[in-house]
Every structure is written in structure tokens, then in C-alpha cells.
C-alpha atoms as a PDB file:
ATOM      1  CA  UNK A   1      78.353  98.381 102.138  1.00  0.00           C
ATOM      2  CA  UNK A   2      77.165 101.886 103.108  1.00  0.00           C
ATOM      3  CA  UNK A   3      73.654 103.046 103.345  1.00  0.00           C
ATOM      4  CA  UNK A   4      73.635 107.930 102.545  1.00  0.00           C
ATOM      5  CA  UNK A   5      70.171 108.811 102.868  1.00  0.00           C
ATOM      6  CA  UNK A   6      70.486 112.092 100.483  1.00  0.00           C
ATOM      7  CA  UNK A   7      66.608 112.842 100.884  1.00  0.00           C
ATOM      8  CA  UNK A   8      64.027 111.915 103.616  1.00  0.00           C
ATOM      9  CA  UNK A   9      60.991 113.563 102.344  1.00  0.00           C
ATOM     10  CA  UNK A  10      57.983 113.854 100.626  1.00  0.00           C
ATOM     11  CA  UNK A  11      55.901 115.603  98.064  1.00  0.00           C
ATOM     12  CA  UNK A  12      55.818 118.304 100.658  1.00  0.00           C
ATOM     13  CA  UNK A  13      58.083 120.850 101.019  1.00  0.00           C
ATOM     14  CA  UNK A  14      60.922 121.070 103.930  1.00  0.00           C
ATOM     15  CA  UNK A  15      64.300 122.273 103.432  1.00  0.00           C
ATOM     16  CA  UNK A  16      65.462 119.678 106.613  1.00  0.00           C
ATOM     17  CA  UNK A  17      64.874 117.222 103.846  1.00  0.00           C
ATOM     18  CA  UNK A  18      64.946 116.707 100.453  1.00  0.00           C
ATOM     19  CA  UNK A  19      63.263 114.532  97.880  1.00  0.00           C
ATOM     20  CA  UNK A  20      63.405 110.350  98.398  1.00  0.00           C
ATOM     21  CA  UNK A  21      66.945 109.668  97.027  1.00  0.00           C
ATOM     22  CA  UNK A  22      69.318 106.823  98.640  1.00  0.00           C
ATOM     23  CA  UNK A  23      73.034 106.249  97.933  1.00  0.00           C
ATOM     24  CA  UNK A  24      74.759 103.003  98.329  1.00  0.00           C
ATOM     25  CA  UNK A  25      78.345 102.442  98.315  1.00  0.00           C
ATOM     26  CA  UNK A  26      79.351  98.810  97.711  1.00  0.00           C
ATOM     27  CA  UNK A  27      81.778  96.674  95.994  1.00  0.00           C
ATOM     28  CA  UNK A  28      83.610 100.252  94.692  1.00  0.00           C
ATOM     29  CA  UNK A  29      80.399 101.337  93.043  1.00  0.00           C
ATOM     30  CA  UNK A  30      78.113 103.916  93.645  1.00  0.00           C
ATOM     31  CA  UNK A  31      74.440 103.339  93.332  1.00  0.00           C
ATOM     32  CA  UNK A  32      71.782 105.905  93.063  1.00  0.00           C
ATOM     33  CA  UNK A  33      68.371 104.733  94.365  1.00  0.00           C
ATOM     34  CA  UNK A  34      65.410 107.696  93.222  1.00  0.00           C
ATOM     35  CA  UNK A  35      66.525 110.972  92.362  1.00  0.00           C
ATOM     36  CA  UNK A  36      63.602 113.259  94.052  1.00  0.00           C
ATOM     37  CA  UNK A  37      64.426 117.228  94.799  1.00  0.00           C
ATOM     38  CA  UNK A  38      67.468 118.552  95.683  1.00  0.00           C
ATOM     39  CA  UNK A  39      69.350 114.737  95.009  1.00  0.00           C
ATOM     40  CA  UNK A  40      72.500 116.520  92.863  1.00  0.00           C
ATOM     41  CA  UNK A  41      72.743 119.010  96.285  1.00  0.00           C
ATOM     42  CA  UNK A  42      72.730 116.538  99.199  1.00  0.00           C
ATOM     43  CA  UNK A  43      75.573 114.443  96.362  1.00  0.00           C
ATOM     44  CA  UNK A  44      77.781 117.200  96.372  1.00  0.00           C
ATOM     45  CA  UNK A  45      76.559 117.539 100.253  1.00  0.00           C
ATOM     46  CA  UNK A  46      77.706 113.664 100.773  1.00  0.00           C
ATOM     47  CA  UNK A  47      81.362 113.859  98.814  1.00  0.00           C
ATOM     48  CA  UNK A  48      80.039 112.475  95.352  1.00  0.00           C
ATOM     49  CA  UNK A  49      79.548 113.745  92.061  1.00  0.00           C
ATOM     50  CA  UNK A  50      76.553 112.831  89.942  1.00  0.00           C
ATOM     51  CA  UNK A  51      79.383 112.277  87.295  1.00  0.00           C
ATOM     52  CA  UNK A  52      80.362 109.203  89.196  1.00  0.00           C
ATOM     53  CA  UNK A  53      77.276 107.694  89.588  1.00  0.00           C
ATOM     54  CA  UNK A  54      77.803 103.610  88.126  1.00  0.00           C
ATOM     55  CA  UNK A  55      73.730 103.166  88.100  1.00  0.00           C
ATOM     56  CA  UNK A  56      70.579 104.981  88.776  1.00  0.00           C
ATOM     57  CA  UNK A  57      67.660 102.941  90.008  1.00  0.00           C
ATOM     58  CA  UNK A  58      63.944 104.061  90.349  1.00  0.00           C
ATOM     59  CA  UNK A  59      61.441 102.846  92.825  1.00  0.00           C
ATOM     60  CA  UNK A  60      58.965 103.880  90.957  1.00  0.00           C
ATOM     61  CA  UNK A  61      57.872 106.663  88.737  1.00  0.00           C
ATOM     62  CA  UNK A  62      55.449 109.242  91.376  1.00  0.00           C
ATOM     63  CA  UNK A  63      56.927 112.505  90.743  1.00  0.00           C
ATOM     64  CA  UNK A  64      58.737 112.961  93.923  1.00  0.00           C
ATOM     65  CA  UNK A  65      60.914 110.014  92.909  1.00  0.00           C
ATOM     66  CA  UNK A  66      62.126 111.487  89.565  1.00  0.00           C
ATOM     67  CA  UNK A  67      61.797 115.286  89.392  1.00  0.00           C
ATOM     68  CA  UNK A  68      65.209 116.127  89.382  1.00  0.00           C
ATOM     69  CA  UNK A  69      66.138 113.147  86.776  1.00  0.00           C
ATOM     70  CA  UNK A  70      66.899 116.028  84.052  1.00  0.00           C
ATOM     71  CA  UNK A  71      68.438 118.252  86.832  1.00  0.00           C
ATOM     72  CA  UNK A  72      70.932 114.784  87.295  1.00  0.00           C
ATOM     73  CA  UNK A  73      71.942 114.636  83.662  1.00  0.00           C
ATOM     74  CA  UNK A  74      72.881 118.411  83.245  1.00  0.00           C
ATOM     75  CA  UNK A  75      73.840 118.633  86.151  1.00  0.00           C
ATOM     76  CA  UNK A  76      76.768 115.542  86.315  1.00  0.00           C
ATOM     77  CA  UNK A  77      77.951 116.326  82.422  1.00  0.00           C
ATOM     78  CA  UNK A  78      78.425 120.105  84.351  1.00  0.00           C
ATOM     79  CA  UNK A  79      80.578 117.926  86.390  1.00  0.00           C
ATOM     80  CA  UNK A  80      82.149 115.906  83.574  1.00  0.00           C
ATOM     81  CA  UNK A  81      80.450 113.118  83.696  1.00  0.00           C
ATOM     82  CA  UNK A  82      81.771 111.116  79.711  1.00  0.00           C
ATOM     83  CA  UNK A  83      79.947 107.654  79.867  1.00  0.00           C
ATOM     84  CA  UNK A  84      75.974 107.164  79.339  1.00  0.00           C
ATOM     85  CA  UNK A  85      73.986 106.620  82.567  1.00  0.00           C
ATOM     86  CA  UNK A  86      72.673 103.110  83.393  1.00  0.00           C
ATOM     87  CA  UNK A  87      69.221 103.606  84.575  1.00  0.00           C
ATOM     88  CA  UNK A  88      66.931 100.746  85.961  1.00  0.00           C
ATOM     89  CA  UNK A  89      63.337 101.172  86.602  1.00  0.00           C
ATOM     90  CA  UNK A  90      59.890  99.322  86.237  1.00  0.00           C
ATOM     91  CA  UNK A  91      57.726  99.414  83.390  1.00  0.00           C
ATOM     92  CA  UNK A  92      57.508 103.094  82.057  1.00  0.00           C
ATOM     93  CA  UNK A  93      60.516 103.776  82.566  1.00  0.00           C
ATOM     94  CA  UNK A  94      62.057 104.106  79.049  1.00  0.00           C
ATOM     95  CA  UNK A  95      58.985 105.946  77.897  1.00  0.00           C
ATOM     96  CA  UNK A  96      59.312 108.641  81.085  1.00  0.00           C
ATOM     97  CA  UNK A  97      62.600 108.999  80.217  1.00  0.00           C
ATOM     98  CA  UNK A  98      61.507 109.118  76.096  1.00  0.00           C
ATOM     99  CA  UNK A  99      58.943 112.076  77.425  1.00  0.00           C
ATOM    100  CA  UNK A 100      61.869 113.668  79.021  1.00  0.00           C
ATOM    101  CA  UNK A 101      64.056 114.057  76.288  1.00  0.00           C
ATOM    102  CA  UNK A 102      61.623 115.209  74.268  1.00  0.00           C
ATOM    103  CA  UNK A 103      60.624 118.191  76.332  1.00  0.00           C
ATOM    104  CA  UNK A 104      64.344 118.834  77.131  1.00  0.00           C
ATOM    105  CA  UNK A 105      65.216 118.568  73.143  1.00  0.00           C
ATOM    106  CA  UNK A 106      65.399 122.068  72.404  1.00  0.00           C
ATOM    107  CA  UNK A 107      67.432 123.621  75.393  1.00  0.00           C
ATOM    108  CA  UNK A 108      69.780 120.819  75.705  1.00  0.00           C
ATOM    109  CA  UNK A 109      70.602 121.090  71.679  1.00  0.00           C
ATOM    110  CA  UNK A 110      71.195 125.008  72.186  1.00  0.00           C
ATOM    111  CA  UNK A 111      73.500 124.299  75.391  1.00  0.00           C
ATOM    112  CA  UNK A 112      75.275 121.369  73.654  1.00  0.00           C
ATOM    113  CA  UNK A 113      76.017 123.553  70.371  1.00  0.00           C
ATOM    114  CA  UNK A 114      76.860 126.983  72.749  1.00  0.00           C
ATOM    115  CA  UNK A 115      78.850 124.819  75.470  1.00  0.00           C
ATOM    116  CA  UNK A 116      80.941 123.160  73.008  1.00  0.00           C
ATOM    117  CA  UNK A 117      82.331 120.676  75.965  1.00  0.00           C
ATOM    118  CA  UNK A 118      84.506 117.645  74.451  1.00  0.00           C
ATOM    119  CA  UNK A 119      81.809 114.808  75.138  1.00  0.00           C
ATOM    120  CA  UNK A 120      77.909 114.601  75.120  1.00  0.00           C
ATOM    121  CA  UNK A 121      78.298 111.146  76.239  1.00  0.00           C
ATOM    122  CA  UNK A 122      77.106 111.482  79.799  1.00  0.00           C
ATOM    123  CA  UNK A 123      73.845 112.853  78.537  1.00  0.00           C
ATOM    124  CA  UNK A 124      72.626 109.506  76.798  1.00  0.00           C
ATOM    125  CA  UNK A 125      70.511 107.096  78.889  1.00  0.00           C
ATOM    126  CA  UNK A 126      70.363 103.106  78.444  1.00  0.00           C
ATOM    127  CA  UNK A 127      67.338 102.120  80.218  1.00  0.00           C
ATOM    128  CA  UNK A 128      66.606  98.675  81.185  1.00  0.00           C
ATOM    129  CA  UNK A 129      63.023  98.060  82.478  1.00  0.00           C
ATOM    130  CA  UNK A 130      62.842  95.553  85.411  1.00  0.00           C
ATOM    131  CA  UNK A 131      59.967  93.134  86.217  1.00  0.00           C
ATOM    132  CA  UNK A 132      59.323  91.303  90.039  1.00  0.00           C
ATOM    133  CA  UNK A 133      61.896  89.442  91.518  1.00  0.00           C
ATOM    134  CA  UNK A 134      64.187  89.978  88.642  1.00  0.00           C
ATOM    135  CA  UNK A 135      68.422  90.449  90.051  1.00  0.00           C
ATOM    136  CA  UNK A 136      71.004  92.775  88.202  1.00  0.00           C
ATOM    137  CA  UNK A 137      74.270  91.857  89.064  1.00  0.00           C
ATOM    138  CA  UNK A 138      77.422  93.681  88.262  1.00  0.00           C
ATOM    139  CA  UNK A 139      80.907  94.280  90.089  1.00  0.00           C
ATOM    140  CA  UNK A 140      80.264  92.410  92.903  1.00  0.00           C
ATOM    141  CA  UNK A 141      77.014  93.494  94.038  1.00  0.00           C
ATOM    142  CA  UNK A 142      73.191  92.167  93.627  1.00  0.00           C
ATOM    143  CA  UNK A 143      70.491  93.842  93.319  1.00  0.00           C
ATOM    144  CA  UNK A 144      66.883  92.335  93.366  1.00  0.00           C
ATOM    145  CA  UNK A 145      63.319  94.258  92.853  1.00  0.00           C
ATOM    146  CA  UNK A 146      60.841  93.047  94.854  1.00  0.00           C
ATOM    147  CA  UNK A 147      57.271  94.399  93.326  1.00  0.00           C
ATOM    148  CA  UNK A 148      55.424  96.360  96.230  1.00  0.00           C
ATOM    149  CA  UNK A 149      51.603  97.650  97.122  1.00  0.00           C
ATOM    150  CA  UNK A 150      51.388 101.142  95.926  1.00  0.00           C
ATOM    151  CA  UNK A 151      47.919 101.136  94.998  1.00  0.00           C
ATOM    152  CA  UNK A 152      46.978 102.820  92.890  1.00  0.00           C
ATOM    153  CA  UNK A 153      49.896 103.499  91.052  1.00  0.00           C
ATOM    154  CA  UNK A 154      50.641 100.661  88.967  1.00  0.00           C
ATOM    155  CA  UNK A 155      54.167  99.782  89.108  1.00  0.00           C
ATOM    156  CA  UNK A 156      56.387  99.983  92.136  1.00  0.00           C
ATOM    157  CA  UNK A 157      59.011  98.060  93.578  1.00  0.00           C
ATOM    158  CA  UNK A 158      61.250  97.901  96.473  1.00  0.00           C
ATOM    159  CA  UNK A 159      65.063  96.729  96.636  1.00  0.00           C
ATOM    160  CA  UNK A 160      67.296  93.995  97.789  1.00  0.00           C
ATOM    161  CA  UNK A 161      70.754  94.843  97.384  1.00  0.00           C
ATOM    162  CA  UNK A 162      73.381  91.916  98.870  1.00  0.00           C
ATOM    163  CA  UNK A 163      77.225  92.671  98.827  1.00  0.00           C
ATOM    164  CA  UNK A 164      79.964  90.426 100.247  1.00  0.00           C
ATOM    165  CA  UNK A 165      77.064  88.331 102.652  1.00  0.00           C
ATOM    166  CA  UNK A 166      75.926  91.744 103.507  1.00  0.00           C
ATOM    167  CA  UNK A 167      72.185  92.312 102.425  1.00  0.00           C
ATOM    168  CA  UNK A 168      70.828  95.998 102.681  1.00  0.00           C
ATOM    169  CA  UNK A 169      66.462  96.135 102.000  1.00  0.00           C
ATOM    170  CA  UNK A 170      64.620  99.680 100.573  1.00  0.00           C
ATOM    171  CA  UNK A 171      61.188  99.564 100.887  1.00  0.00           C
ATOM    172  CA  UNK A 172      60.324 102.186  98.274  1.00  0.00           C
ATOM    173  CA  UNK A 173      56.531 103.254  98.843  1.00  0.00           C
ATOM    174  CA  UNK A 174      54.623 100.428 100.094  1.00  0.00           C
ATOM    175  CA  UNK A 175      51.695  99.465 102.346  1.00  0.00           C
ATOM    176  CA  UNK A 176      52.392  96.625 104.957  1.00  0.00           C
ATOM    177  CA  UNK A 177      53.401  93.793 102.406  1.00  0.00           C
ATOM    178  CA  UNK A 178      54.393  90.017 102.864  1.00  0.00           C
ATOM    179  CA  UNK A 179      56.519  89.363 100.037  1.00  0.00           C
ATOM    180  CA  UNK A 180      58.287  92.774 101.043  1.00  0.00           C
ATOM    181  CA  UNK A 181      58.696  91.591 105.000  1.00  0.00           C
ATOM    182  CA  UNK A 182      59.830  87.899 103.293  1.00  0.00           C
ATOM    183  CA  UNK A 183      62.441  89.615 100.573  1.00  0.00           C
ATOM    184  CA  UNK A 184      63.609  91.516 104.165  1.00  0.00           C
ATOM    185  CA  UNK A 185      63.974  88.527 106.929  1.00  0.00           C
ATOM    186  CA  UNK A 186      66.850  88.246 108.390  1.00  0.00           C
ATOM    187  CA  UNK A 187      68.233  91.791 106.402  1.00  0.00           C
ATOM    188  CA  UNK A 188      70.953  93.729 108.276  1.00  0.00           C
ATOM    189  CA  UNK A 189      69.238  96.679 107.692  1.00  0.00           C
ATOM    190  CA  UNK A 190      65.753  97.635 106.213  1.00  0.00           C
ATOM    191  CA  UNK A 191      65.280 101.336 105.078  1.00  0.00           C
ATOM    192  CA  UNK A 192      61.406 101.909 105.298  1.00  0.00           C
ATOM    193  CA  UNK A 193      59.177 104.779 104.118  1.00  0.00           C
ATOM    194  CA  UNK A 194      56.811 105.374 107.614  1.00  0.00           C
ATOM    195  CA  UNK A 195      53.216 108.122 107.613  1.00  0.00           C
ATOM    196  CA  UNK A 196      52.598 109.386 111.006  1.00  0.00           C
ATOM    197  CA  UNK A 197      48.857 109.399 110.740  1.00  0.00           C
ATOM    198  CA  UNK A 198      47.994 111.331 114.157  1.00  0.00           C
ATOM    199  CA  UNK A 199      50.195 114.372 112.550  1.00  0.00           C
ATOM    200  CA  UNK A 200      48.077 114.522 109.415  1.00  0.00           C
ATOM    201  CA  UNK A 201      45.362 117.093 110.269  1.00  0.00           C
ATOM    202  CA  UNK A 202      42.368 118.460 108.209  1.00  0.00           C
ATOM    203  CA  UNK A 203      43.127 122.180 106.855  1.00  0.00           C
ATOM    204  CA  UNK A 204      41.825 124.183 104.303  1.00  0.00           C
ATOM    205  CA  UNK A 205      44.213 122.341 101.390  1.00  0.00           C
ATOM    206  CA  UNK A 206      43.186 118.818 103.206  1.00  0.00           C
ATOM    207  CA  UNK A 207      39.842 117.397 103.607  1.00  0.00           C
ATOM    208  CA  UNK A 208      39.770 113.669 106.090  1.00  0.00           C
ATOM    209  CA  UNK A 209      39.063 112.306 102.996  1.00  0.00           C
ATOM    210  CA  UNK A 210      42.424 113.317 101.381  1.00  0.00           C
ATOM    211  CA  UNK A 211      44.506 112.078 104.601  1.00  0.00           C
ATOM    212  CA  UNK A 212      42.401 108.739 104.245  1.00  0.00           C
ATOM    213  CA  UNK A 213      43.418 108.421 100.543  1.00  0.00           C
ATOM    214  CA  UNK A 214      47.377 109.120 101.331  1.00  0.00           C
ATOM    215  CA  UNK A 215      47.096 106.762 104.887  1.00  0.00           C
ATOM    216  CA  UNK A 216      45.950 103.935 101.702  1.00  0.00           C
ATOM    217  CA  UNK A 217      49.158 103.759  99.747  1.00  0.00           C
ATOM    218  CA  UNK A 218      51.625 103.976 102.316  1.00  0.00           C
ATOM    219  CA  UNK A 219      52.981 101.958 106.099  1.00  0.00           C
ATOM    220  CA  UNK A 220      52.029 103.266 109.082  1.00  0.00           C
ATOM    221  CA  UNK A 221      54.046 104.381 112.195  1.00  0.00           C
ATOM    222  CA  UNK A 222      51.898 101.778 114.500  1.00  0.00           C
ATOM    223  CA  UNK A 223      52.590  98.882 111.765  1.00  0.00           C
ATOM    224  CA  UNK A 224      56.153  99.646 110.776  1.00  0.00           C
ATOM    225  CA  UNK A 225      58.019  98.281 113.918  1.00  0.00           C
ATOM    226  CA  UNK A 226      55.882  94.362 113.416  1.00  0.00           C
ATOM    227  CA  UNK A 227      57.202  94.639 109.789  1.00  0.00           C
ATOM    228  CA  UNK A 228      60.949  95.364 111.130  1.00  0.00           C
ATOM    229  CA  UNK A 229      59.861  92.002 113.417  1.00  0.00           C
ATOM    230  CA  UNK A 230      58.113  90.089 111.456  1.00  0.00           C
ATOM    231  CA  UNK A 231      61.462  90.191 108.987  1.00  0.00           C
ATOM    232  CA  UNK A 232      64.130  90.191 112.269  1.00  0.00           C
ATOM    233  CA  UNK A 233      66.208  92.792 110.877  1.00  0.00           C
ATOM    234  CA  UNK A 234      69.690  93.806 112.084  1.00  0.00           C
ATOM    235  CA  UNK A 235      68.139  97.549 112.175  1.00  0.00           C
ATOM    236  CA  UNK A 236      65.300  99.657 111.347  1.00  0.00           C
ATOM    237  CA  UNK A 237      66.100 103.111 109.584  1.00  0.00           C
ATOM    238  CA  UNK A 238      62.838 105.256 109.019  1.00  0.00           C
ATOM    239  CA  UNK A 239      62.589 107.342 105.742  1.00  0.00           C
ATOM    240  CA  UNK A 240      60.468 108.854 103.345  1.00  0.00           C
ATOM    241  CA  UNK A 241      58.286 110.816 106.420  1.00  0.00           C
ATOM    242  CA  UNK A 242      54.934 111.520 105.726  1.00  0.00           C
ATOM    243  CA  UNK A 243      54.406 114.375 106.990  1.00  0.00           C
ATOM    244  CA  UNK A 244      58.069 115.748 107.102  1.00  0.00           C
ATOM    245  CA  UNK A 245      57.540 117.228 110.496  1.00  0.00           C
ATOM    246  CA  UNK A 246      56.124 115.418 113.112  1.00  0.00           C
ATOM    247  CA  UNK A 247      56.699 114.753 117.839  1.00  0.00           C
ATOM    248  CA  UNK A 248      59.713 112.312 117.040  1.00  0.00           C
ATOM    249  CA  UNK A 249      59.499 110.518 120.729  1.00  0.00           C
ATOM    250  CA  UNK A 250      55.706 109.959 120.048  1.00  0.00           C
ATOM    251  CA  UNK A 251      56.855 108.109 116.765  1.00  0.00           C
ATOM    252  CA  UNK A 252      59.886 106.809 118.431  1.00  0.00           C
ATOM    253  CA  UNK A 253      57.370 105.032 121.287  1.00  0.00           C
ATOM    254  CA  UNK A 254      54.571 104.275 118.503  1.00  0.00           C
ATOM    255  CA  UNK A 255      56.888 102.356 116.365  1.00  0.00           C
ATOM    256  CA  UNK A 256      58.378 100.251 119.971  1.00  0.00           C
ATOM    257  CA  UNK A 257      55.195  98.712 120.783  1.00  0.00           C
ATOM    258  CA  UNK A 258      56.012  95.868 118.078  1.00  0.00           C
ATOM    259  CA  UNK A 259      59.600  96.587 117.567  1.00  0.00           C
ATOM    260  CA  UNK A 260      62.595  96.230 120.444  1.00  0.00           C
ATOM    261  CA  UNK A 261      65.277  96.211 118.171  1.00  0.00           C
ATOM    262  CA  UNK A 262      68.227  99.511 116.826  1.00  0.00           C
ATOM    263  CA  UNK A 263      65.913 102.453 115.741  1.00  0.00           C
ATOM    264  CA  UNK A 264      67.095 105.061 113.897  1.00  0.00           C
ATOM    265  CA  UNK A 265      65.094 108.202 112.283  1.00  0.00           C
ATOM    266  CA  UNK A 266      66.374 109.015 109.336  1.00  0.00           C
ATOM    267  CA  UNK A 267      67.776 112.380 108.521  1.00  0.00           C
ATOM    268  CA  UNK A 268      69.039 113.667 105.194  1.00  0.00           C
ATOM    269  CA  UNK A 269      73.447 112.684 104.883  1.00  0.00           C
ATOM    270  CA  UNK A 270      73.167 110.559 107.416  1.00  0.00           C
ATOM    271  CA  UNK A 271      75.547 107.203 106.913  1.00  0.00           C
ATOM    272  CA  UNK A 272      75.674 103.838 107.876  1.00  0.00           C
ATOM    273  CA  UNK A 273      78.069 101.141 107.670  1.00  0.00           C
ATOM    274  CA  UNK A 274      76.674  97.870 107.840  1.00  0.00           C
ATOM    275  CA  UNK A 275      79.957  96.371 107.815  1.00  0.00           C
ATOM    276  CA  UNK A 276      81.012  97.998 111.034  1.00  0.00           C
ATOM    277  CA  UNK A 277      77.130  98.791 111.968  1.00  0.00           C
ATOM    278  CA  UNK A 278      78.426 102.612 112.525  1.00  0.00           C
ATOM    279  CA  UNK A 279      76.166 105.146 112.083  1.00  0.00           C
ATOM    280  CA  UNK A 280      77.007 108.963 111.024  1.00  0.00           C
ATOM    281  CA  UNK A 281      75.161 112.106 111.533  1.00  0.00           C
ATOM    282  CA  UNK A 282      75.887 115.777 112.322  1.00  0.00           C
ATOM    283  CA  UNK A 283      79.484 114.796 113.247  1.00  0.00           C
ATOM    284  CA  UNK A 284      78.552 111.980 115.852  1.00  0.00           C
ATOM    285  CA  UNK A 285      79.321 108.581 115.304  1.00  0.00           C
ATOM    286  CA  UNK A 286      77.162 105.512 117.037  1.00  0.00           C
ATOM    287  CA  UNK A 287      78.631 102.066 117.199  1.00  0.00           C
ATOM    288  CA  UNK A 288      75.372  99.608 117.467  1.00  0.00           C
ATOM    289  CA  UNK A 289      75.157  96.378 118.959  1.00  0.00           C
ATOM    290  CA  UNK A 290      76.127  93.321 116.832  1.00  0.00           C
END
């Protein structure tokens, strides 16, 4: 199984990294986890074509997850892409992606008539909506949605997705959360969203009491590394930075006062193997420790 973290960001703004989107490669099948800004670049980025995409899966439904959903569709029947997408998400789901159509109606009936390409196929969507602890299974892998604490938004989930023993955990957006830290013991690799609180600073667009509100929803960098031991993961791969910028030794020695274990900060196309426990980025390659 292999972990491509296509986008590492936020709501805000940074070129060094898109919109939350993970790809996992398992079993032969490629798995699209969130589909936030920029996700159809960093695929073509990472090798893969939105056309070849076997399922889409949504975390939950906070715009930076999904804003590039209709960008996806156009985007991989551009590419080709003849078969309807699979698309998983919580509850809402099927009437986000009802909204969607419906304000893409018009254009997409003009550029299907003008177009004239041989199939429309790949721009139908069968949604299935998912509910806590519920597992999809199909062509060898598993995958299992663990309901999260995202407060206030009402649904959102994290993921367990298990391939040949191997057992890969995405947090999704989530405060410090037990049945999260239980779904993850003994992972080989948990992918966690992180907020660097002593890099969020009052400004004209952000009050103390905005920073306190976005601290309330998400994990901390000084409580992320006891989750990664509480659940005595193979590794620890940050994601999802809040802010997007930020001293990355500071966070590196905030994070290992409750976690010893492999560290890595995510960046956007970077790989890894669990198999082999490789990791790829910017044309290195790092062999961990078994």
C-alpha cells in the first residue's frame, strides 16, 4: 500500500500546498481521499489521471475538502474517464453532490451537446452515504470510517484503510479523540491533520477570539505526538497544517516531547510505501526503521 499526499493545506492560501486531498494505492486500485484545491494538478503532478480514479471518499463536507469536486468530474471525462465515479461520504453527501449538479446543469449540458465526446458516462455519480464504523470492501482492500470530533460541523469521519495485513489511518479533521487513537493502535502509519497554535497571531482579518474558535475543532502540535503514542504507530506523517507556514524544528521538537517514534512533515507528492516503509520526496528516498 502507498500513502501520495496530493495536498497539505488549508482554507488558506499557499501555492507549497494545495487543498487536503490523499491518494492511496492498494490492491491495484486507486483511492481518492478529499478532493480540496488544486487535487486534479498535484494527480497529474503524482502520475495519475482523475480518469482512473476506482473511488472518491470524503472526510467530510467543509469546503476545503470538496471545492474542486466539479473541477474532478470535468476535469477526468477531459481525460477520458467512461465509467460513473463511486463516491463515499457521510451524511450530506448525496444532497452536496444533488446541489452540485444542479448549479453545474446548464454549462455542463452546453459542453456535453458542443463537445460531442463518445461517452458522458464518467460524469454520473453513485453516492453511497456512510455512517460510524461502517467497512466498504472491494478488490482486496478495506476501508472503515471512524466518526471524528469536528465540532461544530456535524458529520465528519476519519479512515481506516487495511490491505494485505497492512493498515494505513487518516485522521480527517479532528480534535484529540479516543475512538480515533483506538481505530489507530498499533497502525503502520497514521496521517494526522496538526494546528501550530504559537504561529496563529492576531491581525487585522483575525481577532484571539477567531484563533480560539479554529484551535476548538482541530489537534494540536503539543497533543499530536501522545496521540501517535497513545495508538503506537509504525509512523507519524503530519498533514493538513494549520497555518500552512510555520518554524518546522519548533514543531518538529513540540510534537517529540510525547512522541520518540519516525516523524515526517508532510509535503504535497510526497510518497510512502508502507510495505517497504520508503519514503519519497523531492527526489530523495528514506528507508525507515522496521
Amino acid at each position: 500500500m502507498k500513502l501520495v499526499l496530493l495536498g497539505t493545506g488549508c482554507p488558506q492560501v499557499d501555492p507549497r500546498r494545495m487543498g487536503p486531498a490523499q491518494l492511496v494505492l492498494a490492491a491495484g486500485r486507486k483511492l481518492l481521499f478529499d478532493c480540496g484545491s488544486g487535487v486534479t494538478q498535484r494527480l497529474v503532478q503524482a502520475g495519475v489521471k482523475g480518469a482512473e480514479i476506482d473511488a472518491l471518499f470524503l472526510t467530510h463536507l467543509h469546503s476545503d475538502h470538496v471545492i474542486d469536486f466539479h473541477q474532478l468530474l470535468v476535469s477526468s471525462w477531459h481525460q477520458g474517464r467512461d465509467r460513473p465515479w463511486k463516491l463515499f461520504g457521510p451524511p450530506g453527501t448525496i444532497a452536496f453532490v444533488e446541489r452540485s449538479a444542479a448549479l453545474w446543469k446548464e454549462e455542463l449540458e452546453r459542453r456535453i451537446a458542443h463537445e460531442r465526446r463518445a461517452s458522458t458516462a464518467g460524469l454520473e455519480v453513485e453516492v453511497k452515504e456512510f455512517t460510524d464504523q461502517q467497512t466498504l470492501r472491494g478488490g482486496g482492500v478495506t476501508v472503515t470510517a471512524i466518526r471524528v470530533n469536528h465540532d461544530p460541523w456535524p458529520e465528519a469521519y476519519g479512515f481506516v484503510v487495511e490491505e494485505n495485513g497492512q493498515r494505513l489511518v487518516l485522521s480527517g479533521d479532528t480534535t484529540v479523540w479516543p475512538p480515533l487513537i483506538e481505530a489507530a493502535r498499533g497502525a503502520d502509519c497514521l496521517l494526522h491533520e496538526v494546528l501550530i497554535r504559537r504561529e496563529l497571531r492576531p491581525e487585522e482579518h483575525r481577532s484571539e477570539e477567531t484563533i480560539a474558535a479554529v484551535a476548538s475543532y482541530h489537534t494540536a502540535a503539543s497533543e499530536v505526538g501522545a496521540v501517535a503514542a497513545e495508538a503506537d504507530v509504525g509512523v507519524l506523517i503530519l498533514s493538513h497544517f494549520v497555518p500552512t507556514r510555520f518554524d518546522a524544528e519548533a514543531l518538529v521538537a513540540e510534537v517529540r516531547a510525547a512522541w520518540s517514534g519516525p516523524l515526517v512533515l508532510g509535503e504535497d507528492l510526497m510518497r510512502y510505501d508502507l510495505a517497504t516503509r520508503t519514503l519519497e520526496a523531492g527526489g530523495a528516498m528514506i528507508a525507515l526503521p522496521r
